[in-house]
N, C-alpha and C. Protein backbone atom coordinates (compact mmCIF):
# COMPACT_ATOMS: atom_id res chain seq x y z
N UNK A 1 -36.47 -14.26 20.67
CA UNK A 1 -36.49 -13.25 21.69
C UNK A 1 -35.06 -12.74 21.89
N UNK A 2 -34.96 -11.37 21.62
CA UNK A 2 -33.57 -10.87 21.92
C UNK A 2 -33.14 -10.62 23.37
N UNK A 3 -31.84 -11.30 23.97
CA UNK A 3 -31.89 -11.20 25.34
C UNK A 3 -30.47 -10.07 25.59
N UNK A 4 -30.20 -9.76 24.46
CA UNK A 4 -29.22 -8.79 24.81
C UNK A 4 -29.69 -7.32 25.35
N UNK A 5 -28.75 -6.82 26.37
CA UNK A 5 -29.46 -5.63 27.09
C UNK A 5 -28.26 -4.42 26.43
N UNK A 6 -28.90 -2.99 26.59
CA UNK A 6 -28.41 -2.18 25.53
C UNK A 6 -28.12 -1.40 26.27
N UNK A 7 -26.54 -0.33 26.72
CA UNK A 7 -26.28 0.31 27.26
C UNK A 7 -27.01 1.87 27.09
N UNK A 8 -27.97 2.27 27.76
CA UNK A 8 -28.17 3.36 27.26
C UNK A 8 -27.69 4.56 27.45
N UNK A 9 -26.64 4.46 28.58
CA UNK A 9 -25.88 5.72 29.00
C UNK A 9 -24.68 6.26 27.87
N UNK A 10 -24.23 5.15 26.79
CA UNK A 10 -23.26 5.38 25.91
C UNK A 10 -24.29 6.15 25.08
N UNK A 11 -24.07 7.44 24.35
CA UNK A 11 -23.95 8.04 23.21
C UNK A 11 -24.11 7.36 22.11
N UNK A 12 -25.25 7.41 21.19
CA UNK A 12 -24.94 6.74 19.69
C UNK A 12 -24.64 7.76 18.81
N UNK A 13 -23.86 7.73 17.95
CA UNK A 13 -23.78 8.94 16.96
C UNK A 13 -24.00 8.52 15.49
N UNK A 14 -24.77 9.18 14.93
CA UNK A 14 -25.28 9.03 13.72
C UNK A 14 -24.04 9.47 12.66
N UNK A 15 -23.13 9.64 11.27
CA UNK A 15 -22.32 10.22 10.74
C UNK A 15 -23.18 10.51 9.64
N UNK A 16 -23.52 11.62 9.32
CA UNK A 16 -24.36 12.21 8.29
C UNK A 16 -23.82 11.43 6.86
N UNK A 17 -24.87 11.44 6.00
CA UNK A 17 -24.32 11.11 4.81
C UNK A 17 -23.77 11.79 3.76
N UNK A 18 -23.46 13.19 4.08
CA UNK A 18 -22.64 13.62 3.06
C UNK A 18 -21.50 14.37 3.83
N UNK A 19 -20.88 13.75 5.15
CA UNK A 19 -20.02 14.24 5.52
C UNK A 19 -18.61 13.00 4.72
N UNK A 20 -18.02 13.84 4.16
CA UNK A 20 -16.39 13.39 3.55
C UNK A 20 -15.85 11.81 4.64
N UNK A 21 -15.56 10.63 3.82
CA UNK A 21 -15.22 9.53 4.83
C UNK A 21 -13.73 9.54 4.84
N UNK A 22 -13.17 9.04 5.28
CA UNK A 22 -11.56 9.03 4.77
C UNK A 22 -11.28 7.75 4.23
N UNK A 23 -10.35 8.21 3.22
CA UNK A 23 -9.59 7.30 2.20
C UNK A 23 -9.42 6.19 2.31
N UNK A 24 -9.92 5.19 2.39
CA UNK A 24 -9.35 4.00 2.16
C UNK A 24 -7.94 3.37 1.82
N UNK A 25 -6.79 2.91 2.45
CA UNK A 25 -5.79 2.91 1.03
C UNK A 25 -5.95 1.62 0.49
N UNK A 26 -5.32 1.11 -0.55
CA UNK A 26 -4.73 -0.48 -1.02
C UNK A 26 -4.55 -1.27 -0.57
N UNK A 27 -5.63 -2.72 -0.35
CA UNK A 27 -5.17 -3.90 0.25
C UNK A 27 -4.01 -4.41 0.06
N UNK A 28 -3.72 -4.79 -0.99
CA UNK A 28 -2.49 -4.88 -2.10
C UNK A 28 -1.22 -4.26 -1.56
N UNK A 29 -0.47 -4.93 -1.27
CA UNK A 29 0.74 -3.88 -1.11
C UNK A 29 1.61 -3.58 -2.60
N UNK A 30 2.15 -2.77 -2.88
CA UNK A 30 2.22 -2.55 -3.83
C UNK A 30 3.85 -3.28 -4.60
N UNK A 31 4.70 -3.85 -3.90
CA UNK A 31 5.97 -5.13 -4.43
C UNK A 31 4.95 -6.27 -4.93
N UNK A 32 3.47 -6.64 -4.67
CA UNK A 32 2.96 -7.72 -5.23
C UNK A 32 2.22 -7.29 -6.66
N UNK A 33 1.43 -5.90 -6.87
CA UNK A 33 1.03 -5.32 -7.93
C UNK A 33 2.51 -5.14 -8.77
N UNK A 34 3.28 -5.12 -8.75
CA UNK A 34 4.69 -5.05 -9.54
C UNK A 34 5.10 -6.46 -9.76
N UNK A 35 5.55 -7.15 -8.89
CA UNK A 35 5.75 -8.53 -9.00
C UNK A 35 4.82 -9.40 -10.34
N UNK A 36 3.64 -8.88 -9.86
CA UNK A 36 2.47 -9.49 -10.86
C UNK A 36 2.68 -9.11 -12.41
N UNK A 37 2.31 -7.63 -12.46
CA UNK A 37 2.76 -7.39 -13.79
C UNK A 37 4.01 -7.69 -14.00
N UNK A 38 5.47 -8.14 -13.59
CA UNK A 38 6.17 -8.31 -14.47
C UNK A 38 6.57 -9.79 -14.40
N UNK A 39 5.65 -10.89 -13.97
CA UNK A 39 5.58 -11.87 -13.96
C UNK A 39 4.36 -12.02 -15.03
N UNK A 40 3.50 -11.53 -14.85
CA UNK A 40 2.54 -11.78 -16.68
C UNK A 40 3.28 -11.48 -17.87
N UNK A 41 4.55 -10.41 -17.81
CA UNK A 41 5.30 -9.74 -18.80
C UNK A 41 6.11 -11.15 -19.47
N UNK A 42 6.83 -11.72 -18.18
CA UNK A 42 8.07 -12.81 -17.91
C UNK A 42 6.87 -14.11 -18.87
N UNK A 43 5.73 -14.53 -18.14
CA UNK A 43 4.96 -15.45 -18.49
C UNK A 43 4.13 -15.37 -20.09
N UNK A 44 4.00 -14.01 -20.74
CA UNK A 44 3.39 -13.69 -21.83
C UNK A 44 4.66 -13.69 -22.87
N UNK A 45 6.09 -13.90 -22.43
CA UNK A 45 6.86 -13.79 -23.51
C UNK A 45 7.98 -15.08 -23.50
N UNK A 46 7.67 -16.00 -22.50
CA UNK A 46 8.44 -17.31 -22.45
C UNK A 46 8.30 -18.10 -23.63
N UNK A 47 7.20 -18.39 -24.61
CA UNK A 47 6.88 -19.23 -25.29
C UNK A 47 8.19 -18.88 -26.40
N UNK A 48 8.24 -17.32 -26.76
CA UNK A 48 8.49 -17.02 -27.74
C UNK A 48 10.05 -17.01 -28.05
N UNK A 49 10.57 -17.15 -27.15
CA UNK A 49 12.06 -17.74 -27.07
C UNK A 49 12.28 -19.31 -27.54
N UNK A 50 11.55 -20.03 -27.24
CA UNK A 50 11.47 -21.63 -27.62
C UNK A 50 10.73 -21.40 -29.09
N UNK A 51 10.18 -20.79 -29.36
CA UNK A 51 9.70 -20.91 -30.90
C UNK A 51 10.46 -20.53 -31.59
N UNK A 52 11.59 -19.83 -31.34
CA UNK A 52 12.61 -19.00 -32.15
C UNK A 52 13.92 -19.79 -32.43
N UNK A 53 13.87 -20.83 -31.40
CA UNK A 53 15.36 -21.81 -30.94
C UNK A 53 14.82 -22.91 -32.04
N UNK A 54 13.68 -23.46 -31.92
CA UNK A 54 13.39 -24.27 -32.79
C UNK A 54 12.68 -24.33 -34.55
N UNK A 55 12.85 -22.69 -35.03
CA UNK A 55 12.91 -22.74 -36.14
C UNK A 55 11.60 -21.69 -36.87
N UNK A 56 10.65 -21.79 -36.05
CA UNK A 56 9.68 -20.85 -36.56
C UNK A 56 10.32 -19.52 -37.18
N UNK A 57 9.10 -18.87 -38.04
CA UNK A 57 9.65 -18.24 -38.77
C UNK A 57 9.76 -16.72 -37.95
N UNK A 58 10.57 -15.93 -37.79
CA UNK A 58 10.80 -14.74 -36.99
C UNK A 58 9.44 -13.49 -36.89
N UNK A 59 9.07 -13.26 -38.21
CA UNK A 59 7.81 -12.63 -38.41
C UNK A 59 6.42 -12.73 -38.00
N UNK A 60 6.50 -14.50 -37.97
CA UNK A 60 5.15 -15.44 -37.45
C UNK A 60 5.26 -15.11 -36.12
N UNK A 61 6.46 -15.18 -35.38
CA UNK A 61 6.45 -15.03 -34.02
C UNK A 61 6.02 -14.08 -33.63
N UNK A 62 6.77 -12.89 -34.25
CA UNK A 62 6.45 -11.26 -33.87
C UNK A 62 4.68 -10.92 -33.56
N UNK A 63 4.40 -11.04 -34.88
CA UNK A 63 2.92 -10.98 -35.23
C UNK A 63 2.06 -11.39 -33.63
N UNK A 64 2.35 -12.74 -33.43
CA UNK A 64 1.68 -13.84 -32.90
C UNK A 64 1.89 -12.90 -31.27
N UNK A 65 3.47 -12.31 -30.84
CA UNK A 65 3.29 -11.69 -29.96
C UNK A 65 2.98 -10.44 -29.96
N UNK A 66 2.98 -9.57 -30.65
CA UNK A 66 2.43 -8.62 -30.95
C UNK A 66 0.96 -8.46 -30.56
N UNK A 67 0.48 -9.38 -30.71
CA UNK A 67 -1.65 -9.71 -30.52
C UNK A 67 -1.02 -9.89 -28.78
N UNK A 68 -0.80 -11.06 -28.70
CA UNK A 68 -1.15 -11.45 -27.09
C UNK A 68 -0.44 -10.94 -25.79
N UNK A 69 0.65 -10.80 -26.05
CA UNK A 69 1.57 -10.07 -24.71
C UNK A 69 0.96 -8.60 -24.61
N UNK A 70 0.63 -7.79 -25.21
CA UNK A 70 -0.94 -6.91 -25.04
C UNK A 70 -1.70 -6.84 -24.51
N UNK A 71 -2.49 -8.22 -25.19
CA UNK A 71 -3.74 -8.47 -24.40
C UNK A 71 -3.32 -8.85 -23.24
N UNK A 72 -2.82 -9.74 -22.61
CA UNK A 72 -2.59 -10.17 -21.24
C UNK A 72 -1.71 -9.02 -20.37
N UNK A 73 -0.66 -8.47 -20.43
CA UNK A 73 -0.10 -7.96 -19.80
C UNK A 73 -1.13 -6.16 -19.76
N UNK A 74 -1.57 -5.77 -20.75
CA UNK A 74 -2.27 -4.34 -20.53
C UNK A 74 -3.93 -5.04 -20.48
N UNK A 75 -4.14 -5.83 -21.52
CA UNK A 75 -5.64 -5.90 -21.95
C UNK A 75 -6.73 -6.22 -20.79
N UNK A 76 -5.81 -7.43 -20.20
CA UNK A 76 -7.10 -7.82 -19.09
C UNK A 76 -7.04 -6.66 -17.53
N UNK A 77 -5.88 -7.00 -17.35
CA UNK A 77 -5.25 -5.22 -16.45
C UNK A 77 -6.50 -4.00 -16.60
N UNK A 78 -6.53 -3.52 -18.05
CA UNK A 78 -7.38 -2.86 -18.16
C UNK A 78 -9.00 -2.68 -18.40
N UNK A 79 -9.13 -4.04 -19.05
CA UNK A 79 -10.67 -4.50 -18.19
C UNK A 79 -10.87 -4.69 -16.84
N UNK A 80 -9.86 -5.00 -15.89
CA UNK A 80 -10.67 -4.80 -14.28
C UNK A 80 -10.93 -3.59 -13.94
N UNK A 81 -9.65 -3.07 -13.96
CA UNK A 81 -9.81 -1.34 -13.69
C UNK A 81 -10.96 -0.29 -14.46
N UNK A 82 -11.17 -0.63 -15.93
CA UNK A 82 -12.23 -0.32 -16.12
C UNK A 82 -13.77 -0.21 -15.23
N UNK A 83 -13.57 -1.80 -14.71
CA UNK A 83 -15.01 -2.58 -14.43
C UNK A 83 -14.70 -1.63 -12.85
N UNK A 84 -13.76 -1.50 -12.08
CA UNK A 84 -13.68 -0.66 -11.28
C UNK A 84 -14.35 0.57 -11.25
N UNK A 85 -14.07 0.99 -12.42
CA UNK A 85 -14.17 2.71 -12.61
C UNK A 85 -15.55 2.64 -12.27
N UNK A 86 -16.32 1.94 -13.37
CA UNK A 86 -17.51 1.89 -13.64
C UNK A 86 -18.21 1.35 -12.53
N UNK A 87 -18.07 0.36 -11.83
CA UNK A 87 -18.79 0.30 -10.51
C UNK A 87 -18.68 1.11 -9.37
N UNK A 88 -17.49 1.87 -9.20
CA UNK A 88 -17.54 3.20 -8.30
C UNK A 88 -18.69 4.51 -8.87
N UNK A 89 -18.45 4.43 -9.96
CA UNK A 89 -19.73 5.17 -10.56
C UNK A 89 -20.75 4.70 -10.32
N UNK A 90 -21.47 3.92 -10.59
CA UNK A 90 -22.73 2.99 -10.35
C UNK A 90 -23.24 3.01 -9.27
N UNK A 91 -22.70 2.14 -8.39
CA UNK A 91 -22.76 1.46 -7.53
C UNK A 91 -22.21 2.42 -5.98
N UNK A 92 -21.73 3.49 -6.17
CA UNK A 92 -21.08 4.33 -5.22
C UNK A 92 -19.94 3.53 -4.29
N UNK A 93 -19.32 2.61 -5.22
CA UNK A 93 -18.34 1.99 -4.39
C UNK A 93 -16.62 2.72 -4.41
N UNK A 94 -15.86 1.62 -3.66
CA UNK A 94 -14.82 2.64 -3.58
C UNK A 94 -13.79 1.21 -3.79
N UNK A 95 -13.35 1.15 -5.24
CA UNK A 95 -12.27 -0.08 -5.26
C UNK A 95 -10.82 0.78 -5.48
N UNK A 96 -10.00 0.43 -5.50
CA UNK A 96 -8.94 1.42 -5.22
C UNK A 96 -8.12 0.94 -6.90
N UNK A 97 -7.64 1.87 -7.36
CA UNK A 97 -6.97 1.20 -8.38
C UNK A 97 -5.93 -0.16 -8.68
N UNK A 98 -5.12 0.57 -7.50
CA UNK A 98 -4.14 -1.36 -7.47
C UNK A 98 -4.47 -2.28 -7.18
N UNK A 99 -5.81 -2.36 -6.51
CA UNK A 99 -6.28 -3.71 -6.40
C UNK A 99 -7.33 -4.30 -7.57
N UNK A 100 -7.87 -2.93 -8.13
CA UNK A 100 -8.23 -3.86 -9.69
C UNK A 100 -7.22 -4.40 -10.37
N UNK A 101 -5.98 -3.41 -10.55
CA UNK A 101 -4.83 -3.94 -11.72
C UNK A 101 -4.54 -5.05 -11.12
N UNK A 102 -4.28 -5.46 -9.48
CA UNK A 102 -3.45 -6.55 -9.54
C UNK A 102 -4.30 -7.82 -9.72
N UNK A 103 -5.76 -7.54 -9.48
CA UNK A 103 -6.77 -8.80 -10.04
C UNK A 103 -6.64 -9.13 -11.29
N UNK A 104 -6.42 -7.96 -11.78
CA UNK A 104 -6.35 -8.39 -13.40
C UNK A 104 -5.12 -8.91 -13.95
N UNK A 105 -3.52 -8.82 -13.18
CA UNK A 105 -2.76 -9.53 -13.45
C UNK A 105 -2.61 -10.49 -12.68
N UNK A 106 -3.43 -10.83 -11.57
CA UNK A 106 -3.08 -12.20 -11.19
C UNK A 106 -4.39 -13.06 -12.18
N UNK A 107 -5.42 -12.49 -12.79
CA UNK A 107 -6.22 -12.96 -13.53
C UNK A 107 -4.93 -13.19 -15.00
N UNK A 108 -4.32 -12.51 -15.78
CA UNK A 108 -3.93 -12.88 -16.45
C UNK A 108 -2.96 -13.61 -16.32
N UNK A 109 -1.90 -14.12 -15.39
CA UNK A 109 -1.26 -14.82 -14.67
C UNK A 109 -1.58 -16.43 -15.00
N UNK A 110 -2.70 -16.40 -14.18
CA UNK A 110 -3.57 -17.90 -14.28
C UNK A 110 -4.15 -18.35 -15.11
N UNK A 111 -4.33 -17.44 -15.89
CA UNK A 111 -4.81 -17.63 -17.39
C UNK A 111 -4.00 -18.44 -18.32
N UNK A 112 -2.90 -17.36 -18.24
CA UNK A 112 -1.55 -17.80 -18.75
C UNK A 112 -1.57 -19.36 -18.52
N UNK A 113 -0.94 -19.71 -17.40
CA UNK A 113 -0.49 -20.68 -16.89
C UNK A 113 -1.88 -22.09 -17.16
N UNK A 114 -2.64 -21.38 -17.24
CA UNK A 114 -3.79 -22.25 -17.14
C UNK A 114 -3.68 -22.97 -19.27
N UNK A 115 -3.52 -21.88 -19.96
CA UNK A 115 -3.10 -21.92 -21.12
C UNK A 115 -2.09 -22.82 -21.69
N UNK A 116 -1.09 -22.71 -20.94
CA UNK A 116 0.08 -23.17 -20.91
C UNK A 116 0.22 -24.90 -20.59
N UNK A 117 -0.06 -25.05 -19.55
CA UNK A 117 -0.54 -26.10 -19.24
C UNK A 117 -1.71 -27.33 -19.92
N UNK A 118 -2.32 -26.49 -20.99
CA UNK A 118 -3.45 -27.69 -21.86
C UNK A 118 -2.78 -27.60 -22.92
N UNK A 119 -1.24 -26.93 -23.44
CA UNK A 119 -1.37 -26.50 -24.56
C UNK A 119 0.46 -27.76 -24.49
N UNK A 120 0.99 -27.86 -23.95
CA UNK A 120 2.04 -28.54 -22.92
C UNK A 120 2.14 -30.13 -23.16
């Protein structure tokens, strides 16, 4: 039984559905979307200094970063924001761009580190 009582002298107002909402901005402030990417940058290219001190061959290295500091620093970055795009389409949602990118570099971040750590 609902015992709440309902003011009826207040006004309810309906907001039509195709009247324009306003903008949302970025949860994210944007020194942490920067911070991030250039801490996946810092974290995707640490290995490759210690492989170089201890003898590997210069080319093997290149190669080897060439594939992955890519993928992590743009690749996964650009699968959230993708998956963004595409669910604002879909789904009529509204994700804002810096907060996909910075999921996706704090996703590649932890990855990293998560990597790093079994490999250690």
């Amino acid at each position: 039984m609902d015992t709440q009582k309902i003011d009826s002298s207040v006004p309810t107002e309906r907001v039509p559905d195709n009247m324009p909402r306003p903008q949302q901005r970025s949860l994210v402030p944007k020194g942490i979307t920067i911070g991030l990417a250039v801490f996946a940058l810092v974290l995707s290219l640490a290995g490759y200094g210690f492989r170089l001190m201890i003898g590997d061959d210069v080319g093997t290295v290149l190669r080897h970063a060439a594939v992955i500091v890519p993928a992590f620093v743009i690749g996964i970055p650009l699968f959230f924001w993708l998956g963004s795009r595409l669910l604002n389409k879909v789904k009529g949602l509204h994700i804002e761009t810096r907060n996909a990118l910075t999921l996706g570099w704090l996703t590649a971040c932890v990855a990293m580190l998560w990597l790093m750590g079994t490999y250690s």
